[in-house]
N, C-alpha and C. Protein backbone atom coordinates (compact mmCIF):
# COMPACT_ATOMS: atom_id res chain seq x y z
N UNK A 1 62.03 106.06 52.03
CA UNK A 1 63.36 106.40 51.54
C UNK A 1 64.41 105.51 52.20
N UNK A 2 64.08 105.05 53.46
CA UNK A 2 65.00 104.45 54.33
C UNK A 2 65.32 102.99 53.30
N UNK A 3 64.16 102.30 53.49
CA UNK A 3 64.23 100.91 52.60
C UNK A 3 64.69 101.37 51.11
N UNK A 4 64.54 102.22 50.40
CA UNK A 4 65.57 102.41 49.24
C UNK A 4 66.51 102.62 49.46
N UNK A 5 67.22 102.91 50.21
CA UNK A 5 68.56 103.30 50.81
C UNK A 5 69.20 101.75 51.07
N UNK A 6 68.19 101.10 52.24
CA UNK A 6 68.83 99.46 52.30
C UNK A 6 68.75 98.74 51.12
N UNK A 7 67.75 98.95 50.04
CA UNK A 7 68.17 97.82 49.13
C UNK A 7 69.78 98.40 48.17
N UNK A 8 69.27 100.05 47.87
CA UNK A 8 70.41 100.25 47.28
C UNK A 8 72.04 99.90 47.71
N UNK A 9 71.87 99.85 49.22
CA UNK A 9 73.22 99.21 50.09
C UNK A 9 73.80 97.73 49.93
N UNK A 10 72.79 96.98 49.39
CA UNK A 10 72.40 95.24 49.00
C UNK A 10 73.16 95.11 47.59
N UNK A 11 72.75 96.33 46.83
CA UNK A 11 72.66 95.91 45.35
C UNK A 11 73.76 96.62 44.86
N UNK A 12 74.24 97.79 45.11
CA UNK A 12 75.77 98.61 44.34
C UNK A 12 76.53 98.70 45.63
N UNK A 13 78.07 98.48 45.05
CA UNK A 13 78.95 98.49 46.14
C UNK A 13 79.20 100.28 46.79
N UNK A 14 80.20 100.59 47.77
CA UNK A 14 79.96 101.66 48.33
C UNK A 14 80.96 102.27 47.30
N UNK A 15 80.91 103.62 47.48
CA UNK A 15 82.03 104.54 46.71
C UNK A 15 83.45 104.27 47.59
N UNK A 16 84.35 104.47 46.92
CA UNK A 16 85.89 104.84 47.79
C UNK A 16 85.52 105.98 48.65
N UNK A 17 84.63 107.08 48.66
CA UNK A 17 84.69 108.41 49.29
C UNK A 17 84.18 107.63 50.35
N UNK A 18 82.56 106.62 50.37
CA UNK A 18 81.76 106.53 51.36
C UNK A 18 82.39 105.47 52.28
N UNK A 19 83.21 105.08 51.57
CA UNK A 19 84.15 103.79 52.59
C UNK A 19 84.73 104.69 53.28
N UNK A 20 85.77 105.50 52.89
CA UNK A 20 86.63 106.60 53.67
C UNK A 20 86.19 107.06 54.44
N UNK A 21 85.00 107.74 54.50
CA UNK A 21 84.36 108.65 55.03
C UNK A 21 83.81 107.73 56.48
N UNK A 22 83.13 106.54 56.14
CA UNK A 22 83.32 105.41 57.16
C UNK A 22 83.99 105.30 58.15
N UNK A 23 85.31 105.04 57.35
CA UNK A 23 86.33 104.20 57.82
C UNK A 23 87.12 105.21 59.05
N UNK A 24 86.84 106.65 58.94
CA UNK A 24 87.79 107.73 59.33
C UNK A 24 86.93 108.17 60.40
N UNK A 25 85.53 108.36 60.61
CA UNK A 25 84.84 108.21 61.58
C UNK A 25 84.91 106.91 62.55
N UNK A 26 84.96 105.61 61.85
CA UNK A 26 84.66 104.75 63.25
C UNK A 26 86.41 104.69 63.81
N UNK A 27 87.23 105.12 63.42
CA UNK A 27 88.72 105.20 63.91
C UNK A 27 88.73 106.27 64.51
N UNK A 28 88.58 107.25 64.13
CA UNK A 28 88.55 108.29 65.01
C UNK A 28 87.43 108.63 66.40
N UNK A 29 86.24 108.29 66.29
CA UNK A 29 85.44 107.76 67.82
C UNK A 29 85.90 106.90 68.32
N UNK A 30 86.78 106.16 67.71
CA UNK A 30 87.37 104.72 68.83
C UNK A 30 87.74 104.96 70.26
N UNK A 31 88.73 105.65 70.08
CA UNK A 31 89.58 105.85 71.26
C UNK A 31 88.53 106.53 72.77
N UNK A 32 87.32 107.44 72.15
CA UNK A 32 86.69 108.34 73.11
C UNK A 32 85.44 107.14 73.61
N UNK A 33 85.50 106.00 72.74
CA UNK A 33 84.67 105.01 73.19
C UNK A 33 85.39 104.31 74.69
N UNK A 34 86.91 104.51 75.09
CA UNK A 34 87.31 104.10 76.43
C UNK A 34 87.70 105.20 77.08
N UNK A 35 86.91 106.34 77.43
CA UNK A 35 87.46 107.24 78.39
C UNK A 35 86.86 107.38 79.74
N UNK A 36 86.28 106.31 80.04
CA UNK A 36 85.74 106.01 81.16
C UNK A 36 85.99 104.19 81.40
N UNK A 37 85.63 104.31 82.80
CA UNK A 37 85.30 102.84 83.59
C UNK A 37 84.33 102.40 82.87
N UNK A 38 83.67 102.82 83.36
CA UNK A 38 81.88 102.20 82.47
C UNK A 38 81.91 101.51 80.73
N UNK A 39 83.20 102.23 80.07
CA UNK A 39 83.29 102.36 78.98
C UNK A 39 83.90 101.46 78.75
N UNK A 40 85.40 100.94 79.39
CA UNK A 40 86.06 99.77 79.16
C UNK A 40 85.29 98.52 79.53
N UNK A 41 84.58 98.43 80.67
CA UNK A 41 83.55 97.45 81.26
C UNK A 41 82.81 96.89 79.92
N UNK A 42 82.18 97.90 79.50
CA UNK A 42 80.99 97.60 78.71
C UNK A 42 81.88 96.94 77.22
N UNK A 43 83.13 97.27 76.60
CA UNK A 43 84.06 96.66 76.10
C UNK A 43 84.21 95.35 76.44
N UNK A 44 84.45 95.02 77.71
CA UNK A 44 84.72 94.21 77.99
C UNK A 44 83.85 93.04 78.01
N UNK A 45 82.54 93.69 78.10
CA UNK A 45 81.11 92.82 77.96
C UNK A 45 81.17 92.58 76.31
N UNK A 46 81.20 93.51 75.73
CA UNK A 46 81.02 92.82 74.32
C UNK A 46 82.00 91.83 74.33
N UNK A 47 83.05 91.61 74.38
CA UNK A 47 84.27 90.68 74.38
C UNK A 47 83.31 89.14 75.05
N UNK A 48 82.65 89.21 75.92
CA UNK A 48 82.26 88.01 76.92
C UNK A 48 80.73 87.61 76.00
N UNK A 49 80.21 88.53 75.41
CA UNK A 49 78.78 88.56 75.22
C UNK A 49 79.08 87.60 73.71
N UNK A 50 79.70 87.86 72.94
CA UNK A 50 80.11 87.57 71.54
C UNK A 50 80.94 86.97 71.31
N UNK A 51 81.40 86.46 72.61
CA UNK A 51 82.86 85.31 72.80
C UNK A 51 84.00 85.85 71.81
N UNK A 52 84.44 87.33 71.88
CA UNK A 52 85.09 87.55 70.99
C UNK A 52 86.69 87.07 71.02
N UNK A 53 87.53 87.11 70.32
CA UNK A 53 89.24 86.81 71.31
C UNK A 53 89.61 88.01 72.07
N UNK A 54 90.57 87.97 73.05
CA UNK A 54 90.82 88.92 74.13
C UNK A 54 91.64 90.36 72.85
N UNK A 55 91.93 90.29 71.89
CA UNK A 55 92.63 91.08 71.33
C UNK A 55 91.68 91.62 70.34
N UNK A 56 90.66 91.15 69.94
CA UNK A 56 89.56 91.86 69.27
C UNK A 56 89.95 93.91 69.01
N UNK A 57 89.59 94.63 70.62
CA UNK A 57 89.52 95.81 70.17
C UNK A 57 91.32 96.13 70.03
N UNK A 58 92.42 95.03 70.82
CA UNK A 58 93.89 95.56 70.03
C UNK A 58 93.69 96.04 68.43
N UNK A 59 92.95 94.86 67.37
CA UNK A 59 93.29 94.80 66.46
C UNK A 59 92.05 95.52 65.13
N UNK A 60 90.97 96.32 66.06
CA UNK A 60 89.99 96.93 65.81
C UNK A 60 90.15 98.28 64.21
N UNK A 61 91.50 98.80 64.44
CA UNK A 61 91.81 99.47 63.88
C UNK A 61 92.62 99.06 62.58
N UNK A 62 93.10 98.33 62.79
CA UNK A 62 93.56 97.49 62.03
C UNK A 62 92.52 96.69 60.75
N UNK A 63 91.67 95.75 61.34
CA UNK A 63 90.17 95.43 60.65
C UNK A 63 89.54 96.19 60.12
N UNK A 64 89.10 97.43 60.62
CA UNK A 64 88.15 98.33 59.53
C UNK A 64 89.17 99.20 58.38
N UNK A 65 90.42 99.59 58.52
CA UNK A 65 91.11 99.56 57.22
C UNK A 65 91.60 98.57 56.36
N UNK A 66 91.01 97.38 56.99
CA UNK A 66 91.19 96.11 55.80
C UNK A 66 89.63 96.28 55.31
N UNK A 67 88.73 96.84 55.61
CA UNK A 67 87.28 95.80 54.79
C UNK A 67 87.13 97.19 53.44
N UNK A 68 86.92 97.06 52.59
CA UNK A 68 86.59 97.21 51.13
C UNK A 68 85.09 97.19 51.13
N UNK A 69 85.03 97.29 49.91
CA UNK A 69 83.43 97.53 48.79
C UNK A 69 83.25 96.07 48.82
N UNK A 70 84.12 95.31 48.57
CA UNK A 70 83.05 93.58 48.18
C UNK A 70 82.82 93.19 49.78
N UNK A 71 83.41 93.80 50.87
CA UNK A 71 83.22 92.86 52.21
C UNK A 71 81.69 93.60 52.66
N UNK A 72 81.51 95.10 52.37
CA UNK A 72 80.39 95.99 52.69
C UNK A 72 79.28 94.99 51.85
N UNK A 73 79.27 94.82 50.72
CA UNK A 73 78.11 94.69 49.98
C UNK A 73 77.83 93.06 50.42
N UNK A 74 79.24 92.21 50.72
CA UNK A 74 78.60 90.78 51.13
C UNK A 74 77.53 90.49 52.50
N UNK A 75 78.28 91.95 53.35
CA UNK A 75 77.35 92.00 54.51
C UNK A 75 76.38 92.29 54.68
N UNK A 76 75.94 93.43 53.52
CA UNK A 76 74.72 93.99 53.30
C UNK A 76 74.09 93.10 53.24
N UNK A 77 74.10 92.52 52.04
CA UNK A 77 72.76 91.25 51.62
C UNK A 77 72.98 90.19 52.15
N UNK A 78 73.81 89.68 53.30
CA UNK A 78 73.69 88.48 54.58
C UNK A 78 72.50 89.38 55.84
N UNK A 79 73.17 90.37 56.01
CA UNK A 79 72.57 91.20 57.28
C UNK A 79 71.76 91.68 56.91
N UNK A 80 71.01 92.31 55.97
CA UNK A 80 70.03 93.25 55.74
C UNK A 80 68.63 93.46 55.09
N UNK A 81 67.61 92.93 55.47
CA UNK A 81 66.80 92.41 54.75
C UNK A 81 65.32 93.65 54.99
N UNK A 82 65.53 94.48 53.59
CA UNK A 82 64.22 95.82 54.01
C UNK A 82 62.97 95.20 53.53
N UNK A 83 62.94 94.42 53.29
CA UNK A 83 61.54 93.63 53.51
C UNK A 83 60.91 92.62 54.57
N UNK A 84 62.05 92.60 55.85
CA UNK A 84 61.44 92.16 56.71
C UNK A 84 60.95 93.31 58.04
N UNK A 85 61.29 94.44 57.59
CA UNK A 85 61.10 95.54 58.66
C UNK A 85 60.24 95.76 59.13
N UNK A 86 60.15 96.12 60.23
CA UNK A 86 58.58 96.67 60.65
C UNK A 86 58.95 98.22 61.05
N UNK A 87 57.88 99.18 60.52
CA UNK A 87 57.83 100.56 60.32
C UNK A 87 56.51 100.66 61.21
N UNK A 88 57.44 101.71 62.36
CA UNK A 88 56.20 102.29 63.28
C UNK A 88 56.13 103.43 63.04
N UNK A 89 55.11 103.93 63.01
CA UNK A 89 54.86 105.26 62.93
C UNK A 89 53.77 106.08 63.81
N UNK A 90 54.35 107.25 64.41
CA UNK A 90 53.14 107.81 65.11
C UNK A 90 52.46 109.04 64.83
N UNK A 91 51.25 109.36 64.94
CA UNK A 91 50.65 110.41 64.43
C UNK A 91 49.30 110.07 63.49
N UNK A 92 48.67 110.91 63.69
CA UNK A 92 47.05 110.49 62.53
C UNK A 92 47.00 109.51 62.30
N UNK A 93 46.44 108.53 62.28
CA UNK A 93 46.29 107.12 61.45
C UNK A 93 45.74 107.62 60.29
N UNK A 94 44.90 108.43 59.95
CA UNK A 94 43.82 108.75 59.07
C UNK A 94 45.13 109.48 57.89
N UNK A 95 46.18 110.03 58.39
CA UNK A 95 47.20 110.70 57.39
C UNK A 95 48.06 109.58 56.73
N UNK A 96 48.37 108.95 58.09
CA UNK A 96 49.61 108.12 58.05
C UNK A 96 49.31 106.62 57.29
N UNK A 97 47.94 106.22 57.63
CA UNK A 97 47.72 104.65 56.61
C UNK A 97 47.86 104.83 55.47
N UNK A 98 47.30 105.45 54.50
CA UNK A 98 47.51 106.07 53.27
C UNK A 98 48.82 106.00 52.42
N UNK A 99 49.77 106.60 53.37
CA UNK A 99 51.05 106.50 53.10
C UNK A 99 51.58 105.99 53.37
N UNK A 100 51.77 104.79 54.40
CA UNK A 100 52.28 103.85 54.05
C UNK A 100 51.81 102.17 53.48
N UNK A 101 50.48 102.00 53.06
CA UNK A 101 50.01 101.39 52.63
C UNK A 101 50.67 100.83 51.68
N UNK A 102 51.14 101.57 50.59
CA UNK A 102 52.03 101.39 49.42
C UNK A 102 53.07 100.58 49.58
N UNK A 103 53.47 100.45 51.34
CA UNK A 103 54.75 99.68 51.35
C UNK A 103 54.25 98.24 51.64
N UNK A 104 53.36 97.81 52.30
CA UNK A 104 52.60 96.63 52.68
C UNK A 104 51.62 97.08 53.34
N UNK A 105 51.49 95.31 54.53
CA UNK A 105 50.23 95.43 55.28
C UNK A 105 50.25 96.68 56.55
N UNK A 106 48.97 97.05 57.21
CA UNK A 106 49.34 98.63 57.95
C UNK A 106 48.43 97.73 59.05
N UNK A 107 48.91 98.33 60.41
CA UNK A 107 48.00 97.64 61.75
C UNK A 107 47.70 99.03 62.32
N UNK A 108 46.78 99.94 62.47
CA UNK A 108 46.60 100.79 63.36
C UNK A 108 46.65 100.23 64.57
N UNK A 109 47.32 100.92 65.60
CA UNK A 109 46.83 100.66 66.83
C UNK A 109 46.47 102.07 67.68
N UNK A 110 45.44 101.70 68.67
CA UNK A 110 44.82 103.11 69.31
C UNK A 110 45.77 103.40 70.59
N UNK A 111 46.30 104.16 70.36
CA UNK A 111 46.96 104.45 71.65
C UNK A 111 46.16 104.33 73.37
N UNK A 112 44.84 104.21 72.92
CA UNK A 112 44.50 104.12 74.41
C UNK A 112 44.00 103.12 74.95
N UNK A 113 43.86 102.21 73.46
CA UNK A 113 44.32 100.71 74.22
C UNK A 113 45.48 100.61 74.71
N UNK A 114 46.30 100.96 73.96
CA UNK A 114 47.81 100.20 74.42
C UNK A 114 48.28 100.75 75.97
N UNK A 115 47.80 102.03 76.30
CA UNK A 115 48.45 102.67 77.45
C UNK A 115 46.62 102.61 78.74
N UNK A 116 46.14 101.42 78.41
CA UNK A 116 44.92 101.68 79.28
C UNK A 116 44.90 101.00 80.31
């Protein structure tokens, strides 16, 4: 369901509701994203990590009520590719190959190799 979800994100633009609905969440967690030291720091690392400009999170709020349906869907299908994913899954192999077979190739691995 996940990978139908990403291609459908690739292929039709978002609704006005699902932009909103977006847009009003990442503005409204903004602010509780600096209520600590640790919090501005780590701000401050993205800024250094991504060479961003020093005014980046000034103008943060500003940027996500500019991006629209054509800027979502151009990013989608630059950024998003559900056919290169890799899907782990844990539990039965004997349940679980079966079902996901359908999506591609399947690698069991035995857990007691991996942890031996």
């Amino acid at each position: 369901e996940i990978l139908n979800e990403l291609e459908r994100i690739r292929d039709e633009p978002a609704s006005a509701a699902e932009i909103e609905e977006t847009r009003s969440y990442l503005q409204g967690v903004f602010p509780y994203g600096l209520q600590s030291d640790s919090a501005v720091l780590q701000h401050l690392k993205t800024l250094a990590l991504f060479d961003l400009p020093d005014d980046y999170f000034d103008l943060y709020q500003e940027q996500i009520s500019a991006v629209g349906a054509v800027d979502l869907q151009r990013a989608a299908r630059e950024q998003l590719r559900p056919h290169h994913i890799v899907t782990v899954a844990v539990g039965p192999a004997s349940e679980l190959e079966p079902q996901l077979a359908a999506e591609g190739d399947v690698e069991v691995v035995n857990s007691d190799s991996v942890f031996a």
